[in-house]
Protein backbone atom coordinates (compact mmCIF):
# COMPACT_ATOMS: atom_id res chain seq x y z
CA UNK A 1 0.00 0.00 0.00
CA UNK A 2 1.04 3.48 -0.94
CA UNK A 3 -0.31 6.51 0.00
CA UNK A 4 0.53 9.98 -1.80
CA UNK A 5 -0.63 12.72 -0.22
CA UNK A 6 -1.88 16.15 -2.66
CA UNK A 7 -1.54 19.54 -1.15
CA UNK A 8 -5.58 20.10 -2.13
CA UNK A 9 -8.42 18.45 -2.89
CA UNK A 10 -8.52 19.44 -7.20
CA UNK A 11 -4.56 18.25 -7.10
CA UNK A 12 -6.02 14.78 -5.44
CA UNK A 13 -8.42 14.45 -8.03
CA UNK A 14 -6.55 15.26 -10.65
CA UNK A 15 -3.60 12.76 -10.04
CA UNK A 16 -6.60 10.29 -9.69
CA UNK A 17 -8.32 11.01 -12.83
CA UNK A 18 -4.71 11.13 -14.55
CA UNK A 19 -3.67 7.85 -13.67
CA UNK A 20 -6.91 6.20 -14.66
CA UNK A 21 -6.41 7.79 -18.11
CA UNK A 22 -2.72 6.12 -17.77
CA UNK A 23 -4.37 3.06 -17.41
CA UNK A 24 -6.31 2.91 -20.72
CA UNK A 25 -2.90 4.30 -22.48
CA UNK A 26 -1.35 1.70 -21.36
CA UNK A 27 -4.06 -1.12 -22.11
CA UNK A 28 -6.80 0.05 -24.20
CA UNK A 29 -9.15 -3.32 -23.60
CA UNK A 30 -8.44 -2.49 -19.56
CA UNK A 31 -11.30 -2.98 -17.16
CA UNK A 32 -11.95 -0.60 -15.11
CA UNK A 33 -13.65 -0.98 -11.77
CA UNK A 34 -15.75 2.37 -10.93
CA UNK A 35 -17.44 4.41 -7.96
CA UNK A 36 -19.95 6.72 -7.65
CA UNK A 37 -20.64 9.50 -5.04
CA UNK A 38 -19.30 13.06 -4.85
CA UNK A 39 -15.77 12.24 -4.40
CA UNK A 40 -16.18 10.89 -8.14
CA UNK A 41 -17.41 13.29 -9.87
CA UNK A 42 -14.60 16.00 -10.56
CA UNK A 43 -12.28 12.68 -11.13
CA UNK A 44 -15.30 12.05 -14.04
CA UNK A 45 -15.16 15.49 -15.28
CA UNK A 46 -11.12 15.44 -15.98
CA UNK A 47 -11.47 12.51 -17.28
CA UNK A 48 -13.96 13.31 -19.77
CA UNK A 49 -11.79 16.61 -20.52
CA UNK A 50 -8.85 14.64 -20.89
CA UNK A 51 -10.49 12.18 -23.10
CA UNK A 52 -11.75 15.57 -25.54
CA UNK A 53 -8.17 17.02 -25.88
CA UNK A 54 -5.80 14.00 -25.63
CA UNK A 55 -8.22 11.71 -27.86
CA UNK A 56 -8.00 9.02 -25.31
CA UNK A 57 -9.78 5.68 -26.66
CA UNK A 58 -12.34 4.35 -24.63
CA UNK A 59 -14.03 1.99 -26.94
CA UNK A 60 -12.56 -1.53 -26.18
CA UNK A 61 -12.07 -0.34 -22.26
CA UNK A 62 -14.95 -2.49 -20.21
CA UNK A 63 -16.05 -1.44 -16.66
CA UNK A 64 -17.64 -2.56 -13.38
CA UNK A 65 -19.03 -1.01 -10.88
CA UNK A 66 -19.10 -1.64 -7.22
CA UNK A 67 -22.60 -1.75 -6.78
CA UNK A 68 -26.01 -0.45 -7.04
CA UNK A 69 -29.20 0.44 -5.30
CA UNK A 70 -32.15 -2.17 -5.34
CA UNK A 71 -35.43 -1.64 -6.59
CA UNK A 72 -34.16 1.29 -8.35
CA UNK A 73 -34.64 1.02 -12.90
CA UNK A 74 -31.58 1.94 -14.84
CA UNK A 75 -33.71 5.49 -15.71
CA UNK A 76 -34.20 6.15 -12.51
CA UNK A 77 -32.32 9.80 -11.36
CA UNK A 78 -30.79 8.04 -7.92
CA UNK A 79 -29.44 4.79 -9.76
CA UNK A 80 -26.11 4.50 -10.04
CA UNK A 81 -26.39 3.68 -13.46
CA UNK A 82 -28.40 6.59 -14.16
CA UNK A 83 -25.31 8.81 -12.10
CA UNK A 84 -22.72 6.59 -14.13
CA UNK A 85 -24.11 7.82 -18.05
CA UNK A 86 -24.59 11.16 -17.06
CA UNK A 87 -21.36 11.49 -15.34
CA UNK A 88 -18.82 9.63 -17.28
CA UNK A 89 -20.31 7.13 -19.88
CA UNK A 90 -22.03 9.49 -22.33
CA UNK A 91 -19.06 12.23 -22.52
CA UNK A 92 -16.32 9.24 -23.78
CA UNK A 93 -16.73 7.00 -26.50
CA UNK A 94 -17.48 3.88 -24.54
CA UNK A 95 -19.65 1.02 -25.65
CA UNK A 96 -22.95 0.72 -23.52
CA UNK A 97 -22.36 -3.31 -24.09
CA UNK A 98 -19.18 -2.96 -22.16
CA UNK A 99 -20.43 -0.94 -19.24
CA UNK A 100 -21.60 -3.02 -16.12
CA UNK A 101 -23.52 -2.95 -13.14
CA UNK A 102 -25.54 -5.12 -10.91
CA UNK A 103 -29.07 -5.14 -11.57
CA UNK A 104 -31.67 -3.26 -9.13
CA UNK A 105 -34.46 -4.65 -10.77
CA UNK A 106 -33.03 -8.36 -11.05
CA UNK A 107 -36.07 -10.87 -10.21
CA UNK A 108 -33.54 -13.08 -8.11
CA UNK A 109 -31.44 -11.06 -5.57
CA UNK A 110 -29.75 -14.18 -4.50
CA UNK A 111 -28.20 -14.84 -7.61
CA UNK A 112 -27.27 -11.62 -8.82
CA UNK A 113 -24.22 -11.24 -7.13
CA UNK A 114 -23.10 -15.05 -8.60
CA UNK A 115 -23.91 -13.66 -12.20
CA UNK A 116 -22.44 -10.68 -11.57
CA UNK A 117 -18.88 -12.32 -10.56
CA UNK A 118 -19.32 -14.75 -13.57
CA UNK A 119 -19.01 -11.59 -15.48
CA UNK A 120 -16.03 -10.23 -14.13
CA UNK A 121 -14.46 -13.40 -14.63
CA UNK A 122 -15.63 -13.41 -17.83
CA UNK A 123 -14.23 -10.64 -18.69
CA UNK A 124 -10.40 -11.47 -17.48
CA UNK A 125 -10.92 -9.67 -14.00
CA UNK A 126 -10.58 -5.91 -12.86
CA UNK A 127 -7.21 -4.35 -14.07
CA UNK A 128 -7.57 -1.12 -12.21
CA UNK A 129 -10.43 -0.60 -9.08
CA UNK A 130 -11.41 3.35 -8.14
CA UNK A 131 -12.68 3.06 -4.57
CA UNK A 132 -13.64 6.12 -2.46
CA UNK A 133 -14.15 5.64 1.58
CA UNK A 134 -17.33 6.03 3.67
CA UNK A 135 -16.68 8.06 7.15
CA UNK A 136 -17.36 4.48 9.21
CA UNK A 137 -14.99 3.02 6.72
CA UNK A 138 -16.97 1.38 3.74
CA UNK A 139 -15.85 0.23 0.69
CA UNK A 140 -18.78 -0.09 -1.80
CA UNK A 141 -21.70 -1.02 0.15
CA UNK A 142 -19.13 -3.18 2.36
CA UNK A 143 -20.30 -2.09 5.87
CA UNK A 144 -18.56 -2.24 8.92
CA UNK A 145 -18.55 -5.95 9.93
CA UNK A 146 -18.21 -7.09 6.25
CA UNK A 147 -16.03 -10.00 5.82
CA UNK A 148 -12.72 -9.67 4.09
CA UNK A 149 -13.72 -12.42 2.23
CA UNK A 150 -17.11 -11.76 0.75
CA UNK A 151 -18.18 -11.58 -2.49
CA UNK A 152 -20.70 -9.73 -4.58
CA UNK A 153 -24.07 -9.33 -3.22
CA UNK A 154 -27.35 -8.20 -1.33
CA UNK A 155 -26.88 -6.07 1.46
CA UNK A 156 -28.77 -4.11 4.10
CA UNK A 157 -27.12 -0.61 4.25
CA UNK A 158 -26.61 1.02 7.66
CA UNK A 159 -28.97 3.92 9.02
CA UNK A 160 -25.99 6.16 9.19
CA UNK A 161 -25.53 5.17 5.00
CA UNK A 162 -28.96 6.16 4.95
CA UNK A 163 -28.71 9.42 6.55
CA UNK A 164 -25.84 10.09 4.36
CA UNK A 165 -27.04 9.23 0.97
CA UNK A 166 -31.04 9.81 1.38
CA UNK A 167 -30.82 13.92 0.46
CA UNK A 168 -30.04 12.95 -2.73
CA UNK A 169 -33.59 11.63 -2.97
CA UNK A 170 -36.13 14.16 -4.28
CA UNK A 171 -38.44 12.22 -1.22
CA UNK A 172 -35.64 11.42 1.05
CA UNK A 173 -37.89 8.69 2.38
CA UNK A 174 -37.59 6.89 -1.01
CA UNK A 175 -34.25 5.83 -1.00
CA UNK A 176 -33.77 2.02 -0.66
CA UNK A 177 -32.25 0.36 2.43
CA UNK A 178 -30.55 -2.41 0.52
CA UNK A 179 -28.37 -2.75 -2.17
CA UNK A 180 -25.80 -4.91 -4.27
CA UNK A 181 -22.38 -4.41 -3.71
CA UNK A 182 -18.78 -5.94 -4.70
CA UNK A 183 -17.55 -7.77 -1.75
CA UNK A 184 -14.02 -6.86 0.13
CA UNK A 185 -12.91 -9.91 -1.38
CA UNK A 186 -14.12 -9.39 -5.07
CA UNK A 187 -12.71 -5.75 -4.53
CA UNK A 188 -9.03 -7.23 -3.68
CA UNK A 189 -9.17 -9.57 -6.64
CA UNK A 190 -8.36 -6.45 -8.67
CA UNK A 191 -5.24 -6.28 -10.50
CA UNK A 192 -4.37 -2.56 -9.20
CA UNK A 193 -6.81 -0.54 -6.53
CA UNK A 194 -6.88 3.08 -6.38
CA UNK A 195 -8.57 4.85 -3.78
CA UNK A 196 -9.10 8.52 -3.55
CA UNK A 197 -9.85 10.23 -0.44
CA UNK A 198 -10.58 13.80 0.67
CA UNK A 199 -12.27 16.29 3.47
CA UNK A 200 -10.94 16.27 7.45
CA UNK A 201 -14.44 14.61 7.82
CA UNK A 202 -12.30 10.93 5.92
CA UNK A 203 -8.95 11.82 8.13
CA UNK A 204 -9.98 9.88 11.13
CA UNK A 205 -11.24 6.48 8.82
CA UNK A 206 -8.28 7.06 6.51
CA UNK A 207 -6.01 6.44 9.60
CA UNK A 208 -7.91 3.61 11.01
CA UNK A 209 -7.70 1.92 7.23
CA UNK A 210 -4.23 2.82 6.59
CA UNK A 211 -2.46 2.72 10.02
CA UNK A 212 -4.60 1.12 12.20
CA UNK A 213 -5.14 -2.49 12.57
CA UNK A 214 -7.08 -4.89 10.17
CA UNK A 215 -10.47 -5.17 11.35
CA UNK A 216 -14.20 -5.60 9.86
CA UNK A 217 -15.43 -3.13 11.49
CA UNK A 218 -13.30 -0.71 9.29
CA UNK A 219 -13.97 -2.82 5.99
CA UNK A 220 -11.11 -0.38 3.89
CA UNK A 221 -8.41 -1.86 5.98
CA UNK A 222 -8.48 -4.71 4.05
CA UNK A 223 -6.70 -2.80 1.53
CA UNK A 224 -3.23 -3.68 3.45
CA UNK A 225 -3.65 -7.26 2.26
CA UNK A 226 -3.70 -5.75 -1.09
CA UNK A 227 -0.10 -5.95 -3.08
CA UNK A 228 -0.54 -2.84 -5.28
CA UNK A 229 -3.14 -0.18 -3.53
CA UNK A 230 -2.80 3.56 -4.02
CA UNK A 231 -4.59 5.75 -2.04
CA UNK A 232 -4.23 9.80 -2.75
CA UNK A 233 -5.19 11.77 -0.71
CA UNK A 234 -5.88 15.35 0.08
CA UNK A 235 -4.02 17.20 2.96
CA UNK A 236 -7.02 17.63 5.08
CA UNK A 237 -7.69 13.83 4.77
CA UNK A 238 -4.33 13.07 5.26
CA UNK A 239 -4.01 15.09 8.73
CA UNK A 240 -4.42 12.18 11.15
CA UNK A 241 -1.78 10.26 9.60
CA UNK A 242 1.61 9.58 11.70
CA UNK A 243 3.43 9.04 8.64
CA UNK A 244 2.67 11.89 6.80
CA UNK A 245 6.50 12.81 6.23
CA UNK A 246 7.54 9.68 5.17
CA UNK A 247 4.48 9.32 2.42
CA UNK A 248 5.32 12.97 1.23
CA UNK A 249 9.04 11.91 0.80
CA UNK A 250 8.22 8.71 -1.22
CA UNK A 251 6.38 11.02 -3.67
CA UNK A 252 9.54 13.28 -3.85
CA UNK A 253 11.83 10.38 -4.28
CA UNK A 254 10.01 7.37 -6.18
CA UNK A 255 10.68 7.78 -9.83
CA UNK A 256 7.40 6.42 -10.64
CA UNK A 257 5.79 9.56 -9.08
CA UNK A 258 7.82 12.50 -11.42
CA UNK A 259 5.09 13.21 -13.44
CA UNK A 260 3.38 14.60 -10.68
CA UNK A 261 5.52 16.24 -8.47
């Protein structure tokens, strides 16, 4: 696990949206595993800019993302497939058929998350996973208590989730209390993980995950099993970190980071 630590939020998300870019350069049939959420969406925008004036291909890239709200149609203004076209899909030149998520309206929630993996597999796996961080620690719809080792499927998000997300909701009381969601151990199946994390309100969590022990009740912490995670991070995220020095030196040092120093 690295972490690289951005003097402001824009720098953090432009680093993020750069090396996802770097990713399709460098294999342009990658797949991609995506987020959704606010952190997301300025990463989204520069990517979309980038794609305009650097004529980045997207068409044979393939994506996945973590999960999805159930009960909720693909039309529907609060699905995350909804937020994923009007946020990414329909400013690049990707192909609908390669663009994936689990399905809200699927008649069998038990099996979803089965089919869902069979894709991914089917598909050679997850190259490069974006992952943002919920304040108690989630990854996807991973709540606290989720098992390193779970896999894709139905879950019953926490009140606190609830609280967070349900603005969003023209009738906050609409917003589902379940959902389908990548598990911690689908997520660390991923070739390469990047997370991106900003705000003091993620500097507590982003200690726990990074510095703290490996527990479930901080499901990101996982991520230190993982053999090539990235996390960047924003300086006000970054405050409750006791190695701050040491991460800001690695970016000064490592050759791999020039670019962006």
């Amino acid at each position: 696990m690295e972490v690289i630590i951005r003097s402001s939020r824009e720098e953090a998300e432009k680093m993020t949206a750069a090396l996802l870019i770097r990713a399709v350069k460098s294999k342009p049939d990658c797949v991609l595993g995506l987020a959704t959420g606010r952190t997301m969406e300025a990463v989204y925008a520069e990517v979309a800019r980038l794609h305009r004036e650097k004529e980045v291909d997207f068409s044979q890239v393939c994506t996945f993302n973590l999960d999805e709200y159930i009960g909720l149609a693909p039309d529907h203004p609060n699905s995350y497939r909804y937020y994923m076209q009007e946020k990414l899909f329909k400013h690049i030149n990707i192909d609908p058929q390669r663009t994936y998520l689990p399905d809200g309206l699927s008649k069998d929630v038990k099996q979803e998350g089965p089919h869902y993996e069979a894709l991914i597999r089917y598909r050679g796996g997850i190259d490069l996973q974006l992952l943002g961080i919920g304040e108690d620690g989630h990854i996807g719809f991973n709540e606290p208590l989720s098992s390193f080792t779970s896999r894709t499927r139905d879950v019953t998000l926490t009140p606190e989730t609830v609280a967070q997300n349900s603005p969003q909701f023209e009738r906050p009381e609409d917003m589902p209390r379940r959902a389908f969601t990548m598990g911690v151990g689908t997520i660390l199946e991923a070739r390469r993980i990047l997370m991106l994390v900003t705000g003091k309100a993620k500097a507590r969590v982003l200690a726990a995950a990074v510095e703290g022990p490996m527990a479930a009740m901080v499901p990101a912490s996982a991520l230190q099993l993982h053999q090539n995670t990235v996390i960047i991070a924003d300086a006000d995220a970054a405050g409750e970190l006791r190695m701050q020095e040491y991460y800001r030196w690695v970016l000064e040092n490592d050759p791999r980071w020039q670019d962006f120093r």
